[in-house]
Protein backbone atom coordinates (compact mmCIF):
# COMPACT_ATOMS: atom_id res chain seq x y z
CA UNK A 1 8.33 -84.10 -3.22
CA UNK A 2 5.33 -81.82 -4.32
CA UNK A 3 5.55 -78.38 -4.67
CA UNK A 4 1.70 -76.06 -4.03
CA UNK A 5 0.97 -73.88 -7.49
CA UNK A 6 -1.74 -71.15 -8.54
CA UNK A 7 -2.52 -71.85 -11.65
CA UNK A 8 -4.52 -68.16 -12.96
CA UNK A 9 -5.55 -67.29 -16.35
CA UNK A 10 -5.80 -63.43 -15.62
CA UNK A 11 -1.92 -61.78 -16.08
CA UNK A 12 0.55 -62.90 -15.61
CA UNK A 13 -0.96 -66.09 -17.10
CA UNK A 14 0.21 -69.43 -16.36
CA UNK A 15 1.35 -71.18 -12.64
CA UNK A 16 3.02 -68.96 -8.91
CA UNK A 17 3.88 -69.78 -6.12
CA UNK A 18 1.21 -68.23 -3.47
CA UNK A 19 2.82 -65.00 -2.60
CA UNK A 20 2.19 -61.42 -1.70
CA UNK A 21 3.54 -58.26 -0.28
CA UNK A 22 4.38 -57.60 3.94
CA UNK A 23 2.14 -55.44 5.71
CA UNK A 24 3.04 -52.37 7.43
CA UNK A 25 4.89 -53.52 10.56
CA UNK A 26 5.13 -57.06 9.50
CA UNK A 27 7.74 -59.37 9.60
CA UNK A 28 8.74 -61.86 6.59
CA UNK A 29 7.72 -64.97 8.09
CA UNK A 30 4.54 -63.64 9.47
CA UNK A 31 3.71 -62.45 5.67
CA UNK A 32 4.37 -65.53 4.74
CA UNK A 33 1.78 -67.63 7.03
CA UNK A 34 -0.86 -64.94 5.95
CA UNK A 35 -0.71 -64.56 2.49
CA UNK A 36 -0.18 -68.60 2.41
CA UNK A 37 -3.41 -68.92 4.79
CA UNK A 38 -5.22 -66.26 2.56
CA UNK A 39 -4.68 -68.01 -0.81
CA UNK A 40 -4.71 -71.52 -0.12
CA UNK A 41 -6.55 -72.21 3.25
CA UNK A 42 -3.54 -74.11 4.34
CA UNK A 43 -1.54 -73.00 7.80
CA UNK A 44 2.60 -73.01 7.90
CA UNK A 45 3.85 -75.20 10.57
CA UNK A 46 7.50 -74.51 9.29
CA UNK A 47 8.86 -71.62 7.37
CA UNK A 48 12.46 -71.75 5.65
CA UNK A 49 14.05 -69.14 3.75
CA UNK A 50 14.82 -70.81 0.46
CA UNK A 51 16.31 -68.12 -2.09
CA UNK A 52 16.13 -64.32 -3.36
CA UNK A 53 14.94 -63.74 -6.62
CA UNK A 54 15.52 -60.36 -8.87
CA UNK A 55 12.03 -59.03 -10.00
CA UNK A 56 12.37 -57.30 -13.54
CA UNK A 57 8.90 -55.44 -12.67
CA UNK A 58 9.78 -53.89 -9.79
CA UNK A 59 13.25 -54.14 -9.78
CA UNK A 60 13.60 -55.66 -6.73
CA UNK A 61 15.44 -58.49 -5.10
CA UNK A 62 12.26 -60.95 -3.73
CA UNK A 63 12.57 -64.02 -0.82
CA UNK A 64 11.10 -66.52 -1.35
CA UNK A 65 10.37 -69.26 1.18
CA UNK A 66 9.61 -72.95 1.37
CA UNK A 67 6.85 -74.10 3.94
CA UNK A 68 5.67 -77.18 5.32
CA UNK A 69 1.99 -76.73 5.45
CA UNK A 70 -1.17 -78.47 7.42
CA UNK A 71 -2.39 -81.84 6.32
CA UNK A 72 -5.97 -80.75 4.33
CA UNK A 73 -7.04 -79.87 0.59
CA UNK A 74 -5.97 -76.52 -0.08
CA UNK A 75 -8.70 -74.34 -1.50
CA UNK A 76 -9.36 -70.37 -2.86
CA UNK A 77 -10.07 -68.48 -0.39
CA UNK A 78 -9.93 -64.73 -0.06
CA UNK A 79 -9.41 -61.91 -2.67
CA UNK A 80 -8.63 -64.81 -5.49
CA UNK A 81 -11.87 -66.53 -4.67
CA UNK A 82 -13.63 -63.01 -4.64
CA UNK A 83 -12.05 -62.25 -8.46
CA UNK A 84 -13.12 -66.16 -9.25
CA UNK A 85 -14.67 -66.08 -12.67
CA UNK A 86 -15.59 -68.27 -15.79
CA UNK A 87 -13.18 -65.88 -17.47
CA UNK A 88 -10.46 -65.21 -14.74
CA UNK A 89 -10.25 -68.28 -12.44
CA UNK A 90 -7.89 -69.40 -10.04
CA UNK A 91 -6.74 -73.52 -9.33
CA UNK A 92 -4.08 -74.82 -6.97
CA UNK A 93 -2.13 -77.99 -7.58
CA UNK A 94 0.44 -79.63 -5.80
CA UNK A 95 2.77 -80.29 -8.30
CA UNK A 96 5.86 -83.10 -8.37
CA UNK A 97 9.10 -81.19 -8.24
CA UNK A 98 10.20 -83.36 -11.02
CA UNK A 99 7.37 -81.84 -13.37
CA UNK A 100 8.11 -77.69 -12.26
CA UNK A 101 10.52 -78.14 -15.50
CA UNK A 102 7.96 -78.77 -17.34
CA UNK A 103 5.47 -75.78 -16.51
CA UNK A 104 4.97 -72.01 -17.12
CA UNK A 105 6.05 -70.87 -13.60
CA UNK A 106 6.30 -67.25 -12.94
CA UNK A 107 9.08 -65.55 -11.99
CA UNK A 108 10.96 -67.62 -13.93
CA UNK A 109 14.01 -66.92 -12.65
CA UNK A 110 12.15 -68.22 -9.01
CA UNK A 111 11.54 -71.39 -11.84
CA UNK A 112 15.20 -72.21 -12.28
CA UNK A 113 16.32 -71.90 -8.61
CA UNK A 114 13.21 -74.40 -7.45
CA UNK A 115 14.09 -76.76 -9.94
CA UNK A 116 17.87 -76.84 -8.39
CA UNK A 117 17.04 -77.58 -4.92
């Protein structure tokens, strides 16, 4: 019923999902328990495809995936903890699915399409 948010104040401000591009020879799903083990700590016992989502940046079409994770407070870790700051600082949150609507969640097109499943 919870969804697990990066709420940043460096650009783009506001809360995203943890994320991040595929490394050379990588696969999706691999990418995904990575970047989700580099930015929150947490591993992926499960890995879903859950919707593609059009980037205006980079003009590219984006999966994104829902995970179950490992039981255990997620924490920074990584190159967000690294670029930690009074003035650029990093905070996850699991957040109730019912209260996404209510957020600044970037994309926000990947913002509409969690708050229909």
């Amino acid at each position: 019923d919870a969804i697990l948010l990066i709420e940043r104040t460096n650009p783009p401000f506001g809360w995203a999902l943890p994320g991040g591009f595929v490394d050379y020879g990588e696969n999706l799903e691999d990418a995904v328990t990575r970047e989700t083990k580099e930015e929150t700590n947490l591993d992926v016992l499960k890995c879903d495809f859950a919707f593609m989502s059009f980037n205006e940046d980079s003009k590219k079409d984006e999966p994104f995936y829902f995970c179950e994770v490992s039981d255990g407070e997620p924490e920074i870790v990584g190159e967000e903890k690294d670029k930690h700051s009074p003035e650029n600082w990093y905070h996850l949150e699991w957040v109730e699915l019912d209260n996404v609507k209510d957020i600044w969640l970037v994309p926000e097109a990947a913002k509409d399409k969690v708050i229909k499943l």
